[in-house]
Structure formats: C-alpha cells, structure tokens
Protein backbone atom coordinates (compact mmCIF):
# COMPACT_ATOMS: atom_id res chain seq x y z
CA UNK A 1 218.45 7.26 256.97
CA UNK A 2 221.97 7.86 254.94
CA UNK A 3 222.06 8.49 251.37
CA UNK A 4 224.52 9.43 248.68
CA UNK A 5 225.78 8.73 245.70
CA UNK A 6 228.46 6.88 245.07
CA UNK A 7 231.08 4.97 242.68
CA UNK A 8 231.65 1.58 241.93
CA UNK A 9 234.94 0.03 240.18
CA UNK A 10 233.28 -2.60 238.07
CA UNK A 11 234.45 -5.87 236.21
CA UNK A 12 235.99 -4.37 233.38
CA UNK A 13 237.89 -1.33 235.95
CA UNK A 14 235.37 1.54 234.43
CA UNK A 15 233.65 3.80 237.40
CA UNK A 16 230.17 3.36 238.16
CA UNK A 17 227.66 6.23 239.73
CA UNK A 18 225.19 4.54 242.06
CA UNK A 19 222.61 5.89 244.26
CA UNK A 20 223.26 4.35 248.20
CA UNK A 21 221.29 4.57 251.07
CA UNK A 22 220.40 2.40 254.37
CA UNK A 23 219.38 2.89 257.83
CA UNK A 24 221.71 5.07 260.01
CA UNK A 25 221.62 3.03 262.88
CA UNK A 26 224.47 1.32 263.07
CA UNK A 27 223.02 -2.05 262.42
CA UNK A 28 223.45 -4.69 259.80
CA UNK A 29 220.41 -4.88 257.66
CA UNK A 30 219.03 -7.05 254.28
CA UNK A 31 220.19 -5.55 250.92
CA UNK A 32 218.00 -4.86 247.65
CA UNK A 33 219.42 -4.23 244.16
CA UNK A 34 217.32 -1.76 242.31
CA UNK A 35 217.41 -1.50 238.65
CA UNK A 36 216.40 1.47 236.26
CA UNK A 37 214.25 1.51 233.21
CA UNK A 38 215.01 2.23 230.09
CA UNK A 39 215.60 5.66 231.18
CA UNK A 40 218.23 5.03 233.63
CA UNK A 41 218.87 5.79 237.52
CA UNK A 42 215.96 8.88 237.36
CA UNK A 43 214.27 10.12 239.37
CA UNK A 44 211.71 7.62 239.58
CA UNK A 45 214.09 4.77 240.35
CA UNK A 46 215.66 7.17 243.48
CA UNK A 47 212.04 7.30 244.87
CA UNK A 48 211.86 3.96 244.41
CA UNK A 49 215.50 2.84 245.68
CA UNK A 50 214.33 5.73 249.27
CA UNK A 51 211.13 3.64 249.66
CA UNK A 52 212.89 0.51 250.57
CA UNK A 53 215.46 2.28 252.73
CA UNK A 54 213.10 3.36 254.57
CA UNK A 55 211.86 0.50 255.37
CA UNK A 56 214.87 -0.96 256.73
CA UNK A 57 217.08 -2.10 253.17
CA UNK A 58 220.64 -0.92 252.35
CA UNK A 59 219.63 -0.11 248.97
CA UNK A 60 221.97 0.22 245.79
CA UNK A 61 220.66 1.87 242.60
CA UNK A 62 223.59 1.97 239.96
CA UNK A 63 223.73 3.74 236.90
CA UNK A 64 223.97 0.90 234.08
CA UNK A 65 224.63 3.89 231.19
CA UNK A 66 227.60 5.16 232.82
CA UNK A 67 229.83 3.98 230.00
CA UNK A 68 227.76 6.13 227.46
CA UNK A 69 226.28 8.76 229.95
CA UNK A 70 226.60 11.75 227.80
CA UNK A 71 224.33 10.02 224.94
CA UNK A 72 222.41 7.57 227.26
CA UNK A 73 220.33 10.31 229.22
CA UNK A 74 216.34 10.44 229.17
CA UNK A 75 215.80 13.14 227.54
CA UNK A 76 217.77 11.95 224.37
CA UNK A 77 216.41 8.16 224.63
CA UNK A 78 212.94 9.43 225.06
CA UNK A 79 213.47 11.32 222.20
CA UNK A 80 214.93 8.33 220.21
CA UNK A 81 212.13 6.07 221.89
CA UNK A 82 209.38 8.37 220.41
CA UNK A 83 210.89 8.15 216.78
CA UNK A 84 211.66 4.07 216.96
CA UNK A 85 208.50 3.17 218.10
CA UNK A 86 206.94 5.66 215.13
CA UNK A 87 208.62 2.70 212.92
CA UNK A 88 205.47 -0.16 212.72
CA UNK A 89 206.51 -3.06 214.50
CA UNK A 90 206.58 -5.25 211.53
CA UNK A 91 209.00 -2.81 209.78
CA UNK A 92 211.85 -2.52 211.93
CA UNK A 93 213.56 -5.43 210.76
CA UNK A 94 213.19 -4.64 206.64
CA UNK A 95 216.60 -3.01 205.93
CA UNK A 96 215.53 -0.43 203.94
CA UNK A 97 213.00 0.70 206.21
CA UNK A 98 215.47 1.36 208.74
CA UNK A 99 218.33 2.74 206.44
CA UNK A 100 215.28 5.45 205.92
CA UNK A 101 214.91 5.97 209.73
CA UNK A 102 218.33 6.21 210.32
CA UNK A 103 219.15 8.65 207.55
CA UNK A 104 216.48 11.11 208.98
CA UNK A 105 217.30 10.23 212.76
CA UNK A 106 219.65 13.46 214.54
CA UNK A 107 222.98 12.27 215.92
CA UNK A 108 221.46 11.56 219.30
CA UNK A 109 218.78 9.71 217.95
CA UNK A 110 221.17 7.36 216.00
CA UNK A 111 223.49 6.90 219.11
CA UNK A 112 220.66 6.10 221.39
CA UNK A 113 219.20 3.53 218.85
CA UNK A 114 222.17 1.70 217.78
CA UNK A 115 223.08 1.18 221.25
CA UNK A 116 220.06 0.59 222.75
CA UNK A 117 218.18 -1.55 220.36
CA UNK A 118 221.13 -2.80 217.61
CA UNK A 119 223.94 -3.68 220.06
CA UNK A 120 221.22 -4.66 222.85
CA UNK A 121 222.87 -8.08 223.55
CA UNK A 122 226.25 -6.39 224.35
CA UNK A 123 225.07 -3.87 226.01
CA UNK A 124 222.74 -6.19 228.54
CA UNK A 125 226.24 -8.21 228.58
CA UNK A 126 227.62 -5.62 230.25
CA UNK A 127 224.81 -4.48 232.31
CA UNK A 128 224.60 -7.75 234.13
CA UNK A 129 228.04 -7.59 234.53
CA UNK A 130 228.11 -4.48 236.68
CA UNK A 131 225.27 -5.95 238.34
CA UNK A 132 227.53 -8.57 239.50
CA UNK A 133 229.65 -6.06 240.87
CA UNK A 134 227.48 -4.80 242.76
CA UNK A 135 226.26 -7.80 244.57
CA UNK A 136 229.94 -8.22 245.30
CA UNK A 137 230.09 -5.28 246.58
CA UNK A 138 227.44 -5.61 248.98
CA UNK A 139 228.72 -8.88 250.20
CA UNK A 140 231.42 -6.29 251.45
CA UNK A 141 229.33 -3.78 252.85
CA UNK A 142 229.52 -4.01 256.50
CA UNK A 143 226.04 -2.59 256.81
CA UNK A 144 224.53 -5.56 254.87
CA UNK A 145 223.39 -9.09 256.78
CA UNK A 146 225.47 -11.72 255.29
CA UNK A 147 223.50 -13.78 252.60
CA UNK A 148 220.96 -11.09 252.96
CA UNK A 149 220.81 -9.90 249.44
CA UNK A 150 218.16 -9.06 246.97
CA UNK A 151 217.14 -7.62 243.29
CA UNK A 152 214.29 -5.69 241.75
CA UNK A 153 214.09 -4.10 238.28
CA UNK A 154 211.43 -2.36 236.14
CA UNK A 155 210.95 -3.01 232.12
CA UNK A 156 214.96 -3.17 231.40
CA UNK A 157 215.94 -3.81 234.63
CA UNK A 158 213.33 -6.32 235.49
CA UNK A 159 214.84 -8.58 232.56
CA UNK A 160 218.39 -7.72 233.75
CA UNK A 161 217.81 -8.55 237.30
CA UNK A 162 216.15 -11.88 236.19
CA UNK A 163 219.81 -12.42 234.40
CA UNK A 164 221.09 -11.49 237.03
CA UNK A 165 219.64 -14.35 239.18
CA UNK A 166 220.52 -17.03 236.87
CA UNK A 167 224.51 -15.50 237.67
CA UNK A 168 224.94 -15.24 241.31
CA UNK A 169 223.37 -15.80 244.13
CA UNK A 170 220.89 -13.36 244.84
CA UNK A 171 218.54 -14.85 247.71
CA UNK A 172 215.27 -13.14 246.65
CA UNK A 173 214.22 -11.60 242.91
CA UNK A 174 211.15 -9.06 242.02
CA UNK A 175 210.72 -8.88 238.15
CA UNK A 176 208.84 -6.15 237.27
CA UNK A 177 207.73 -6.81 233.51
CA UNK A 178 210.66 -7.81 232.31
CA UNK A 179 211.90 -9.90 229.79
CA UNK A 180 212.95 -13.45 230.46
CA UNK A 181 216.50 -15.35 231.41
CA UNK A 182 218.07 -15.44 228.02
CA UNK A 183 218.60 -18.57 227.34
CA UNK A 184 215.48 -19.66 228.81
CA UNK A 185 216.80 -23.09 230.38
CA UNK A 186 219.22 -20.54 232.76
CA UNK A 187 216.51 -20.65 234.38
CA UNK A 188 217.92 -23.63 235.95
CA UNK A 189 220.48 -21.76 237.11
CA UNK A 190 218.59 -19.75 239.98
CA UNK A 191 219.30 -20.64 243.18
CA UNK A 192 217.03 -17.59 244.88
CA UNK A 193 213.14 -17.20 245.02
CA UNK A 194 211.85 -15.05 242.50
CA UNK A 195 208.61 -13.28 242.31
CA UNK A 196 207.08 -11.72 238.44
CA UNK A 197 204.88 -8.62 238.65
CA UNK A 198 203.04 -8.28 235.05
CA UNK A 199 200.58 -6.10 233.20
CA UNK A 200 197.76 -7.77 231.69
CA UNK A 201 197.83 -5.23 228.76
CA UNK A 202 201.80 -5.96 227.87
CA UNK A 203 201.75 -8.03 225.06
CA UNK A 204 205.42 -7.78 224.15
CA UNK A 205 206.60 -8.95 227.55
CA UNK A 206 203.49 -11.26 228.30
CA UNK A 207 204.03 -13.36 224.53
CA UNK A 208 206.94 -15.25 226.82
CA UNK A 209 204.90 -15.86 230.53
CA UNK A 210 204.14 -19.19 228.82
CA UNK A 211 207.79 -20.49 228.05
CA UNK A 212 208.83 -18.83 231.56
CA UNK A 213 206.48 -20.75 233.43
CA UNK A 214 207.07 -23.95 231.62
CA UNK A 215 210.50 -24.07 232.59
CA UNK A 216 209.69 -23.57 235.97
CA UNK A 217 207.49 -26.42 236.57
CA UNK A 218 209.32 -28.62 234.29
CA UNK A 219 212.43 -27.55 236.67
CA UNK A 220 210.17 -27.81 239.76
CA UNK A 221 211.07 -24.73 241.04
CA UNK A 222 209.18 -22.20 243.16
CA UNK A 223 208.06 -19.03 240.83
CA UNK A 224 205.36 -16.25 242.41
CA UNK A 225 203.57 -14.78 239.67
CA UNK A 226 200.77 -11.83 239.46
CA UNK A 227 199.36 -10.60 236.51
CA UNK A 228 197.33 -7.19 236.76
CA UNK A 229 194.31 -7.23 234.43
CA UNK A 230 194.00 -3.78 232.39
CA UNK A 231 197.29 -2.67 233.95
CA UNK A 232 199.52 -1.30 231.19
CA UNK A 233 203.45 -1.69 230.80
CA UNK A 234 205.25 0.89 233.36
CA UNK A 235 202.36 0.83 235.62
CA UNK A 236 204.97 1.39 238.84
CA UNK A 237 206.34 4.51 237.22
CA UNK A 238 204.45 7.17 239.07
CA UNK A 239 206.51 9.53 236.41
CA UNK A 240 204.68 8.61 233.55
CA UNK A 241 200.95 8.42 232.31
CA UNK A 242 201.10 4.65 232.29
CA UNK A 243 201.12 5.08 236.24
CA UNK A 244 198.19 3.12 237.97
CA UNK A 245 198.14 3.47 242.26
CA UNK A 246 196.02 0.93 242.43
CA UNK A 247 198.45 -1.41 240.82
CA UNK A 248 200.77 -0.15 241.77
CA UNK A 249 200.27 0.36 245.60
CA UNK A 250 199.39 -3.53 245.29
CA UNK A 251 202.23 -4.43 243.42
CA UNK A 252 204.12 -2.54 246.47
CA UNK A 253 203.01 -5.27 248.84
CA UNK A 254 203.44 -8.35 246.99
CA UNK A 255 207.33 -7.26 246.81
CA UNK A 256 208.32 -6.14 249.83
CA UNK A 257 205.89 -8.52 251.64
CA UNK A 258 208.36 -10.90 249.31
CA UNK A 259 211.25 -9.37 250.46
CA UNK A 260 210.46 -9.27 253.75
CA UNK A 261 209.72 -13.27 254.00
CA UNK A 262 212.82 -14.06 252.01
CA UNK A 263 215.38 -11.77 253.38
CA UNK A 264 214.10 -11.33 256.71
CA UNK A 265 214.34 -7.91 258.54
C-alpha cells in the first residue's frame, strides 16, 4: 500500500492537505471519500481512511479546516466544544445568555465557536465545496476505476457527505450519524445508493430519521438504514469513550459490505 499526504487546489484556488493512499499495484481500483468529525482529518479518520486501503480503495481524506487550520485544530475545538455544550441546550439561542459565554470564552474559544456553530451554514458551504473537488479529482486519478467512486463521513462529515450526494455523482454513500440533505427535498437530487448508520441513543441527529425517510419513500428511492440500540453518538471513534466494538465492528460490515456491492472490487 502507498500513502501520503497531499494537496488539493480547490474551487475557490485555496490549497487543501489531504491524506492519500491506495493499493501499490499498479491497478485501477474503486475510490472512497472519507470525511472527518468535528475534529478534523485526526488521527482517527487516518485509521479509518488505512482500513479501506487496505482493502483494496484509493482512499482520500482531506482536511475541510484548512482555511482556518491554525484555530480549527482539536485541541482548541475540544476545548471550545467542552465550554458550548456547558451552555443548556435551551439557552444557546437567548442573546444574553450567549453575550455572557462569549465575554468569558478565551480567544480560541470564541474563534472556534463563531465559526463552527454561528457561521455553520457558510462554513458547510464551503466544505461541500472542496468535497466536490475532490471527487473531481479522483475522476482524474489514474489509479481510480472510472465511475467507481464513493463517500463516507462521521458526525460532521456524515451530514456533509450526504450533501455531498445530493451535488455530484457519487455512486455509493455511508452516513455515519449525520445530519440530513439540507433542504430536505435534495434528497431528490441523489443519483447514488446511500446507506445511514445511527445510534439509538442520538437524539439530536435521530429527531430528523423521520423526515429523511419520508422523503425517500415518497421519492421511491432505495435508502439502507441501521439503527444501533444503546449505541451512543461517535460510537466508530475508537479515540473516544463513546467507542463501542461491537457496534462498531458491525457497523464495519454493513459499509464496506455496501461498498463492496456498489462499487465493485
């Protein structure tokens, strides 16, 4: 297997950092997108992005917070996570409440925030954007089957990838809790398969499953969907305590089984 990283000129001309790797055997193979959390291209996601190269994928994993990468790191949004999600849910829309929390937040803190959770829309704008890129730039790569594309993406980039689907072409999709195709009725819009993988115990993603699957059957399109019961949010991330092997060594199947029937080998 080759890996490196490498960079990306995307839409708007900035340079993107993204984590590459495929079988060195001179072959053309299938491609998978794979998408960071909210913590961006970590370790974690490099595990993650190694797993399916070695099982036969030219993988790309790029890093979505390269326009912001000295503020955007983990250890300052997990820092600014910890203090947000201090804020009761119900409060983080009173004004006042948050004039409090950003008067007492540390400069990092208030970068992270405002970017991450103010200017979210833009900022997922963007994301998909590069995202777009980089299926273009795998329809280049002469180590990638033509057509032969897919996307995965965990918490953040589970919702981006779904985006993503509703954009371009992508031939096969695994959401991994992730928000839904904003407006919902893009959902039209997908010309790919796509697969959800969901937590039983994630409220905040789960409260739209019901919309999501709606539009699929009122569309009559094809939509695989698991939903682990007493599985928390994160439960792929063998990083963090909301890791669960079970689920997770399950959830490992279902996608590249997925993969595997929709992009071939």
């Amino acid at each position: 297997m080759m890996e490196k990283d490498i960079v990306i000129t995307v839409e708007d001309q900035t340079k993107m950092r993204a984590y590459y790797a495929h079988p060195d055997d001179g072959k053309k193979h299938p491609a998978i997108i794979v998408v960071h959390e909210i913590w961006g291209l970590d370790s974690s996601i490099r595990a993650i992005a190694k797993r399916y190269a070695e099982k036969g994928y030219v993988v790309l994993s790029p890093d979505l917070y390269h326009r912001d990468a000295q503020v955007l790191n983990p250890k300052n949004i997990e820092k600014a996570m910890m203090k947000f999600f201090s804020v009761p849910p119900e409060k983080r829309n009173d004004p006042e409440t948050m004039k409090n929390f950003m008067d007492s937040a540390d400069p990092d803190e208030k970068a992270v925030v405002q970017k991450i959770f103010m200017a979210r829309e833009s900022l997922e704008m963007s994301m998909v954007n590069d995202l777009v890129s980089c299926k273009l730039y795998l329809d280049k790569d002469p180590n990638v089957k033509p057509g032969a594309i897919g996307a995965t993406g965990f918490c953040l980039g589970g919702g981006l990838v779904f985006q993503l689907a509703t954009k371009t072409d992508i031939r096969a999709t695994v959401v991994f809790y992730g928000a839904n195709p904003k407006p919902i009725d893009a959902v039209s819009k997908i010309k790919g398969a796509v697969m959800g993988l969901y937590a039983g115990e994630d409220l905040g993603v789960n409260r739209g499953l019901s919309e999501l699957v709606g539009q699929f059957v009122k569309l009559k399109k094809g939509f695989t969907m698991k939903i682990y019961p007493g599985a928390v949010h994160a439960f792929f991330n063998h990083e963090r305590p909301t890791y669960n092997k079970a689920v997770a060594d399950d959830a490992w199947k279902m996608a590249t089984g997925f993969f595997t029937e929709h992009l071939g080998e």
